[in-house]
C-alpha atoms as a PDB file:
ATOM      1  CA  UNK A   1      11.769   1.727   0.291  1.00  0.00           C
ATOM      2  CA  UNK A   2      14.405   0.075   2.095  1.00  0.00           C
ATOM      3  CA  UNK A   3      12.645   0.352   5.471  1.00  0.00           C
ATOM      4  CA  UNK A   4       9.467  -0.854   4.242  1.00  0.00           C
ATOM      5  CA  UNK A   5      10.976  -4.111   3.070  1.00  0.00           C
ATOM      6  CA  UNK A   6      13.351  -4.251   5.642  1.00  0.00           C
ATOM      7  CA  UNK A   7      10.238  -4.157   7.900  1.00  0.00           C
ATOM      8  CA  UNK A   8       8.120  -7.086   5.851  1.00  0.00           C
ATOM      9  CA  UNK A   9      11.169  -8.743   5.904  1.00  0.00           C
ATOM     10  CA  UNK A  10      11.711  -9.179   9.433  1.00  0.00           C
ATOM     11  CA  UNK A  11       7.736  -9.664   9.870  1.00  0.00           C
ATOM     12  CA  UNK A  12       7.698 -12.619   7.814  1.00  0.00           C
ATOM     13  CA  UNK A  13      10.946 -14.144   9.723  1.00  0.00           C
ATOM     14  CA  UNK A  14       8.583 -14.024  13.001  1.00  0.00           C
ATOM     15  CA  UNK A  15       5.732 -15.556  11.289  1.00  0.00           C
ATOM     16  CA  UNK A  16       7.699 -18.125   9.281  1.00  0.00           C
ATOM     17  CA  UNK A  17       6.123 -16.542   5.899  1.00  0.00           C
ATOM     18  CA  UNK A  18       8.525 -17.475   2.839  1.00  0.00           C
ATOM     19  CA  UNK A  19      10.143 -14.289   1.228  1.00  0.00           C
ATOM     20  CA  UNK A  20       8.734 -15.509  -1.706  1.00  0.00           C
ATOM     21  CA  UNK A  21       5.096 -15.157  -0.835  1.00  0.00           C
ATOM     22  CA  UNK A  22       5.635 -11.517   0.857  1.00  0.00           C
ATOM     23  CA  UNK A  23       7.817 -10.416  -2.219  1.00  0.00           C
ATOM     24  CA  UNK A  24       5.702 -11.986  -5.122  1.00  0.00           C
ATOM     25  CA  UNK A  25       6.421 -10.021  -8.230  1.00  0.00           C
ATOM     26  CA  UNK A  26       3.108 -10.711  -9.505  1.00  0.00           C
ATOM     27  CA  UNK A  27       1.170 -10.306  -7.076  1.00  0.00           C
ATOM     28  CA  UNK A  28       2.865  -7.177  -6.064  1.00  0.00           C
ATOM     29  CA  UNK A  29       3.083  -6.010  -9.938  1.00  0.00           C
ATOM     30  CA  UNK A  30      -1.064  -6.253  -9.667  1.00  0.00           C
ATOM     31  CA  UNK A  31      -1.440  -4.305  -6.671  1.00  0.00           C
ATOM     32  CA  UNK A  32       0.116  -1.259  -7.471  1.00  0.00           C
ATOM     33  CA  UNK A  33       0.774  -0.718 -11.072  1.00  0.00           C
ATOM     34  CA  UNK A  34       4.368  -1.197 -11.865  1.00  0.00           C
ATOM     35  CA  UNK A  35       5.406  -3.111 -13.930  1.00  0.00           C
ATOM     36  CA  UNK A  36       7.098  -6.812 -12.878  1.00  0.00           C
ATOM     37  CA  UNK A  37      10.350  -6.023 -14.127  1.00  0.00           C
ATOM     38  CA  UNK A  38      10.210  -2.542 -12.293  1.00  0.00           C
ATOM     39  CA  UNK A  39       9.376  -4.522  -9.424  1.00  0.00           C
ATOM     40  CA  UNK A  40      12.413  -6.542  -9.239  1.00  0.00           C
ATOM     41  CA  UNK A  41      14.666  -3.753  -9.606  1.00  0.00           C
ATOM     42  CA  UNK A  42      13.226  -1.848  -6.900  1.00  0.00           C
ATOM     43  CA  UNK A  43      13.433  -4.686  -4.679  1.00  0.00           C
ATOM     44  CA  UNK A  44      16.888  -5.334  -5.259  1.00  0.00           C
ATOM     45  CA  UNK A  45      17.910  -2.212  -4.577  1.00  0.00           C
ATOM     46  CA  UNK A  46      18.287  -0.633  -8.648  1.00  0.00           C
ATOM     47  CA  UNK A  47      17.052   2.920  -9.772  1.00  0.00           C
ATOM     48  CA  UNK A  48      14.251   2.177 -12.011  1.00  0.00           C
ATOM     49  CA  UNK A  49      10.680   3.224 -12.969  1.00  0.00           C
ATOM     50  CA  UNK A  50       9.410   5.483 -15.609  1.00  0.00           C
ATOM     51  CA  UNK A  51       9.693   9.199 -14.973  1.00  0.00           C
ATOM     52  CA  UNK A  52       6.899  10.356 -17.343  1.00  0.00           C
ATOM     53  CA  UNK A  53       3.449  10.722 -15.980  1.00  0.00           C
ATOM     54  CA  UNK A  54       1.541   9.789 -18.927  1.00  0.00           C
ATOM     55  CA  UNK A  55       3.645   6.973 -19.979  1.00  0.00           C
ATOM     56  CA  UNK A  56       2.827   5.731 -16.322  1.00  0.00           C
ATOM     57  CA  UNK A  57      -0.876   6.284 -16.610  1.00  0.00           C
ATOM     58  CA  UNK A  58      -0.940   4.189 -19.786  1.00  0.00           C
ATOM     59  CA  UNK A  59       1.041   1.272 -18.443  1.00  0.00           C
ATOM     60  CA  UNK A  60      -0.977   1.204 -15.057  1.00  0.00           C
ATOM     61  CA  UNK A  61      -4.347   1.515 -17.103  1.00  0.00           C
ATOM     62  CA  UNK A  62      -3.293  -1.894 -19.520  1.00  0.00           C
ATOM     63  CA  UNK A  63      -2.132  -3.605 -16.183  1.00  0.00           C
ATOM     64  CA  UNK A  64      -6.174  -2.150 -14.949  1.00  0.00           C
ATOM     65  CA  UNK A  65      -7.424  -3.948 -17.925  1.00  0.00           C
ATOM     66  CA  UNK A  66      -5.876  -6.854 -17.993  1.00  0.00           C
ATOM     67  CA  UNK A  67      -6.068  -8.121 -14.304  1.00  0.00           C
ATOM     68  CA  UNK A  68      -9.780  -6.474 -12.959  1.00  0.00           C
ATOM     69  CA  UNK A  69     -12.102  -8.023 -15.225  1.00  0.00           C
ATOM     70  CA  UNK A  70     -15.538  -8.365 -15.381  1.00  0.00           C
ATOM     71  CA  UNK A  71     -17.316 -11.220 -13.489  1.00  0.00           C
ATOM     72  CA  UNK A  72     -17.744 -12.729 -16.795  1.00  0.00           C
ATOM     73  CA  UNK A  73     -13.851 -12.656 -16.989  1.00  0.00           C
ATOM     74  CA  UNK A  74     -13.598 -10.847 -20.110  1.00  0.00           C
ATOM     75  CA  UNK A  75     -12.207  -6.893 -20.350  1.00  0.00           C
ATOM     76  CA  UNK A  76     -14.052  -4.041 -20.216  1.00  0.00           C
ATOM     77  CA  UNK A  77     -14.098  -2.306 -23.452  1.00  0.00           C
ATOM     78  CA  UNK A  78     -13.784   0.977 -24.220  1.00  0.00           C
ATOM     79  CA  UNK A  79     -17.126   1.935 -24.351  1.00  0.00           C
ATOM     80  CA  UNK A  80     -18.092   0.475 -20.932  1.00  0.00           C
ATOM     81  CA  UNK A  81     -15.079   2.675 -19.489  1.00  0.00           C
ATOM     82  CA  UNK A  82     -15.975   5.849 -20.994  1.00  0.00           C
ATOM     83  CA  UNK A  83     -19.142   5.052 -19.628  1.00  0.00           C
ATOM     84  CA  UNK A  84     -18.143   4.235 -15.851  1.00  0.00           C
ATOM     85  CA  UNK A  85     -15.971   7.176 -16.184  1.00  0.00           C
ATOM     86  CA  UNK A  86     -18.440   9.669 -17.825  1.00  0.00           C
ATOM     87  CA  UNK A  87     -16.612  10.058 -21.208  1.00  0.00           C
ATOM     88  CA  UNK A  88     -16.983   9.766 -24.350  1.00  0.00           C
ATOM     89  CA  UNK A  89     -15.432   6.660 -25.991  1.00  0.00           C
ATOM     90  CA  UNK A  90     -13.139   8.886 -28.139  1.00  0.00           C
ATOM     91  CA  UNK A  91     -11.901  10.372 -25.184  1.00  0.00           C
ATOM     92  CA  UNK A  92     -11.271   6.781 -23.742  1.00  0.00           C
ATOM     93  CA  UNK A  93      -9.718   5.462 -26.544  1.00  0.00           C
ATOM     94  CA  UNK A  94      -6.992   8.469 -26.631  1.00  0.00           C
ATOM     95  CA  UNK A  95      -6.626   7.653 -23.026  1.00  0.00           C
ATOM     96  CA  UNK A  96      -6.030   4.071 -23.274  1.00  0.00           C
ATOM     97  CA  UNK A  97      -3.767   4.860 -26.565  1.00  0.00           C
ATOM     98  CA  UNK A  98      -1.126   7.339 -24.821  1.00  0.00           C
ATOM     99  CA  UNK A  99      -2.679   9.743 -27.759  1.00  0.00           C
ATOM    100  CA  UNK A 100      -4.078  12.274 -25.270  1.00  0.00           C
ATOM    101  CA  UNK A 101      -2.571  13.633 -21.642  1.00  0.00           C
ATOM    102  CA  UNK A 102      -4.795  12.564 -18.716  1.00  0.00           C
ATOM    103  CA  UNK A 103      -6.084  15.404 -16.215  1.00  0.00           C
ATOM    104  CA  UNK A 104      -6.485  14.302 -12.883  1.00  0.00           C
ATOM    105  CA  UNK A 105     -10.427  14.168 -13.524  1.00  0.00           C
ATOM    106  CA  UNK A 106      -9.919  11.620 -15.968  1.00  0.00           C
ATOM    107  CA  UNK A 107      -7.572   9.790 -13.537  1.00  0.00           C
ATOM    108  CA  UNK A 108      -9.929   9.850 -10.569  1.00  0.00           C
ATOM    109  CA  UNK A 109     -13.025   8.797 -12.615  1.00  0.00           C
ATOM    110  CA  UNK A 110     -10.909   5.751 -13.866  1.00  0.00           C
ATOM    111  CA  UNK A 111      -9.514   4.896 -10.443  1.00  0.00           C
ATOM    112  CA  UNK A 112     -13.354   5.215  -9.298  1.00  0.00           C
ATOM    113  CA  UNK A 113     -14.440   2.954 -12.282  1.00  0.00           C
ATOM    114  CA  UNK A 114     -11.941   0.554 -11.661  1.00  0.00           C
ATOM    115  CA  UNK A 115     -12.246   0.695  -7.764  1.00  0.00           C
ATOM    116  CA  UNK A 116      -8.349   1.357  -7.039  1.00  0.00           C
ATOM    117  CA  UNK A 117      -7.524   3.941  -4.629  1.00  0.00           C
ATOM    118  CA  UNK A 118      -6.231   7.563  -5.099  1.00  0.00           C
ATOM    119  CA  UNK A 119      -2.780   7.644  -7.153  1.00  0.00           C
ATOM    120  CA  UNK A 120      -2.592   4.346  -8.395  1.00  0.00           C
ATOM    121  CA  UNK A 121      -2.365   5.777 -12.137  1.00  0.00           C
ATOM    122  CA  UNK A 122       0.034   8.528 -11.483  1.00  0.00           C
ATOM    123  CA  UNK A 123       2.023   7.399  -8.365  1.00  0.00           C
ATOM    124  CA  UNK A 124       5.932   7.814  -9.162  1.00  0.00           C
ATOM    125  CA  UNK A 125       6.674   3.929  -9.406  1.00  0.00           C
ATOM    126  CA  UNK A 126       8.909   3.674  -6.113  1.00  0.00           C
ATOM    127  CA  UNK A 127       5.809   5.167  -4.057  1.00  0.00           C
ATOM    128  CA  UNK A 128       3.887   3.401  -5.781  1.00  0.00           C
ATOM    129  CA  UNK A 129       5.672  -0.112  -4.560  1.00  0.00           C
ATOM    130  CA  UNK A 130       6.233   1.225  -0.871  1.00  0.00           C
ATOM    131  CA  UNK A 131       2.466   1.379  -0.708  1.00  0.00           C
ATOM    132  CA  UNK A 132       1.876  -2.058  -2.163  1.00  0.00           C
ATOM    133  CA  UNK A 133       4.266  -2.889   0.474  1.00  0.00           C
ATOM    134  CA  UNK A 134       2.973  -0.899   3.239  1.00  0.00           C
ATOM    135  CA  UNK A 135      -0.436  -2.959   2.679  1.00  0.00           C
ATOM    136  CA  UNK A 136       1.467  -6.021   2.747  1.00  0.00           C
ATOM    137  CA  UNK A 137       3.004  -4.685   6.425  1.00  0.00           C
ATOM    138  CA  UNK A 138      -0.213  -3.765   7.463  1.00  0.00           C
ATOM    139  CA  UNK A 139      -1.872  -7.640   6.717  1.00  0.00           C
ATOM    140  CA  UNK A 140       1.353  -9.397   8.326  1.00  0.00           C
ATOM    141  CA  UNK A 141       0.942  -7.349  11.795  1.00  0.00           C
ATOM    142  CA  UNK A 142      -2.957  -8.511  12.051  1.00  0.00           C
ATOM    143  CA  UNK A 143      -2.075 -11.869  11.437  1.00  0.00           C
ATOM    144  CA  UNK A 144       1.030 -11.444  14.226  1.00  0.00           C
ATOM    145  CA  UNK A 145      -1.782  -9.575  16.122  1.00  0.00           C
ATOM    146  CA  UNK A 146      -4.082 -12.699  15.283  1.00  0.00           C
ATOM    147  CA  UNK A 147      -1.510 -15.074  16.764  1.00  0.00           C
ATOM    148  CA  UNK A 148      -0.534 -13.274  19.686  1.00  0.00           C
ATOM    149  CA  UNK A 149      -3.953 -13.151  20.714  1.00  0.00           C
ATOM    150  CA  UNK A 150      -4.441 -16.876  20.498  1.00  0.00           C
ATOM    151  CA  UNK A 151      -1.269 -17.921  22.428  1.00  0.00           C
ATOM    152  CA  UNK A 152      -2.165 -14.902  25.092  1.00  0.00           C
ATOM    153  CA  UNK A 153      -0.930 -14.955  28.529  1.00  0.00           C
ATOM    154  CA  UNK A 154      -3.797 -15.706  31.044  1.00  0.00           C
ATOM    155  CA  UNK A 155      -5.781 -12.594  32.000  1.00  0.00           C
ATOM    156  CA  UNK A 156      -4.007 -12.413  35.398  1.00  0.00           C
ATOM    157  CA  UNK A 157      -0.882 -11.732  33.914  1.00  0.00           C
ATOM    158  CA  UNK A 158       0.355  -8.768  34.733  1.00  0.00           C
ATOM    159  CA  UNK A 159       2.273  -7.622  31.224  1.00  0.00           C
ATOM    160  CA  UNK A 160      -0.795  -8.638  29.308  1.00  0.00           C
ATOM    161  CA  UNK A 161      -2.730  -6.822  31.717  1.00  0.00           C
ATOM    162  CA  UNK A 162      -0.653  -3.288  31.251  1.00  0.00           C
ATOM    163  CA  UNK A 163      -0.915  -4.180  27.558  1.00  0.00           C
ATOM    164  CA  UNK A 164      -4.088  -3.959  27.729  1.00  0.00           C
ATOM    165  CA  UNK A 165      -5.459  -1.425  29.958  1.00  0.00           C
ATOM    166  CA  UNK A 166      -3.000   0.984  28.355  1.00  0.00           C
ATOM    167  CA  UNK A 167      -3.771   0.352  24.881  1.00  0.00           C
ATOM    168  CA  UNK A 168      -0.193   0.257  23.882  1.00  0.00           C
ATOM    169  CA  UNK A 169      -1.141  -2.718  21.420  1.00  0.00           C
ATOM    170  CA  UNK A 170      -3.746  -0.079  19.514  1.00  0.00           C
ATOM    171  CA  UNK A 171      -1.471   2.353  19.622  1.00  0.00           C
ATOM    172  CA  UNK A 172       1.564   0.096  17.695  1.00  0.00           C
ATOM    173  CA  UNK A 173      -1.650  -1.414  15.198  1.00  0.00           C
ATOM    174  CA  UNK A 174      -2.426   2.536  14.382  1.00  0.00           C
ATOM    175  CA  UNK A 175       1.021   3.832  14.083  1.00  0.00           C
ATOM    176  CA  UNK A 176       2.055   1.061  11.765  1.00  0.00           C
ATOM    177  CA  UNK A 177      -0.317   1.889   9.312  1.00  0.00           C
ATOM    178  CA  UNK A 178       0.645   5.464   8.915  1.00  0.00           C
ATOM    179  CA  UNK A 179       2.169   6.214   4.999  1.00  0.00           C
ATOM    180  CA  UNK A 180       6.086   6.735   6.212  1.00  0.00           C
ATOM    181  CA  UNK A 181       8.604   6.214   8.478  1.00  0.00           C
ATOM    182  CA  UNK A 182       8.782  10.316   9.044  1.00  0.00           C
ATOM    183  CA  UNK A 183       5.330   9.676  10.227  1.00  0.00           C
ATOM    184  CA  UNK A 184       6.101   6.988  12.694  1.00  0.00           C
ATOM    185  CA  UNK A 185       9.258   9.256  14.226  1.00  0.00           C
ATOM    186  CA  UNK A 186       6.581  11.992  14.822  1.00  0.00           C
ATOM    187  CA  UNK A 187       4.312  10.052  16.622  1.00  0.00           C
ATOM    188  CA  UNK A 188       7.294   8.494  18.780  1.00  0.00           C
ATOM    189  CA  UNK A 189       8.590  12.077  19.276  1.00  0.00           C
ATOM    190  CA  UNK A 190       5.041  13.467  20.577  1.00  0.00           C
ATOM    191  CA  UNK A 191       4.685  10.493  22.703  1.00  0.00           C
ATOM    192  CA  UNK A 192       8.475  11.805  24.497  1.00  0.00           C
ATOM    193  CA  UNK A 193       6.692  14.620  24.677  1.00  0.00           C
ATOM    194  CA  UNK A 194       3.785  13.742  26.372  1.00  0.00           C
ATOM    195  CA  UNK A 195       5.757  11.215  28.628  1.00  0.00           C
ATOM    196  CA  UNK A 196       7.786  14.042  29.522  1.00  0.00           C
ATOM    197  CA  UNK A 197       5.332  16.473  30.282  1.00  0.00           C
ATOM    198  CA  UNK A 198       3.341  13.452  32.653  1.00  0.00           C
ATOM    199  CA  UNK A 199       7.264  12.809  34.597  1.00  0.00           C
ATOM    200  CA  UNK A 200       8.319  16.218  35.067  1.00  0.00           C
ATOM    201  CA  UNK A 201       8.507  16.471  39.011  1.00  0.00           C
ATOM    202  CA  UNK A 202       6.459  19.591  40.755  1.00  0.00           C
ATOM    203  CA  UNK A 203       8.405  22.691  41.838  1.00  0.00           C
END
């Protein structure tokens, strides 16, 4: 977690983005599940989220209800997501009530119903954050990448030129959106590797 918004962070320095509008609780809150004040202690650096799956799944699935709507702007009821799901409205309405343990079936035809991606109702809560936060990485580098391309060097110049012929700006766009940082070291470990391999002199 640290790295991640250590990361956004410096991101939003370069691009004079307020903290406030990378860090927004609410918005935030709404894109992964957890709950605001669960935010805010994550982000300042406090221990917090809850540890029990289902209590998760049943705060995550009242944040689903109240912020995606339908187009009308009203919630869906319970019938209408035991239907999206396939389920019957009993089954539903234990769901939605915390009387009944979700299976990862009934998470996954949720998630599909709602149109949220894989985890969002069971996701511990810091993960759950670091991938809000990830996305939020992931949307300040195209707008850097945006900006850079605008205010680009004339074609003749040589270090745009390297950059790219050798793809190294693809390569930083593609690494930055893997999950973690463990994933990022691996990649900059194989490309040693490789480097290596290309340098070593002939016998």
């Amino acid at each position: 977690m640290p790295a991640v918004v250590a990361r956004v962070t410096a991101l939003a320095d370069r691009l004079g983005v307020a903290h406030a509008e990378v860090f927004d609780v609410g918005r935030l809150s709404a894109a992964c599940g957890v709950p605001e004040s669960v935010v805010k202690a994550l982000l300042g650096g406090r221990p917090a989220g809850e540890p029990d799956v289902q209590a998760r799944f049943v705060q995550r699935l009242d944040l689903l209800r109240r912020t995606r709507l339908k187009p009308n702007g009203r919630r869906y009821t319970q019938q209408e997501i035991a239907d999206g799901a396939g389920m019957s409205r009993q089954q539903a309405g234990a769901l939605i009530n915390g009387d009944r343990r979700p299976t990862m079936e009934h998470c996954d035809a949720i998630q599909r119903f709602f149109r949220v991606h894989a985890g969002f109702l069971t996701a511990e809560d810091p993960e759950a954050l670091a991938g809000a936060l990830q996305h939020t990485e992931q949307e300040l580098l195209q707008k850097l990448a945006d900006r850079e391309r605008a205010a680009a060097a004339p074609a003749d110049d040589p270090l745009e030129r390297l950059l790219q012929d050798h793809g190294v700006r693809g390569i930083a766009w593609r690494a930055a959106q893997l999950p973690t940082d463990q994933h990022r070291d691996k990649v900059a470990e194989w490309l040693d590797m490789l480097l290596e391999s290309v340098q070593r002199p002939k016998a």
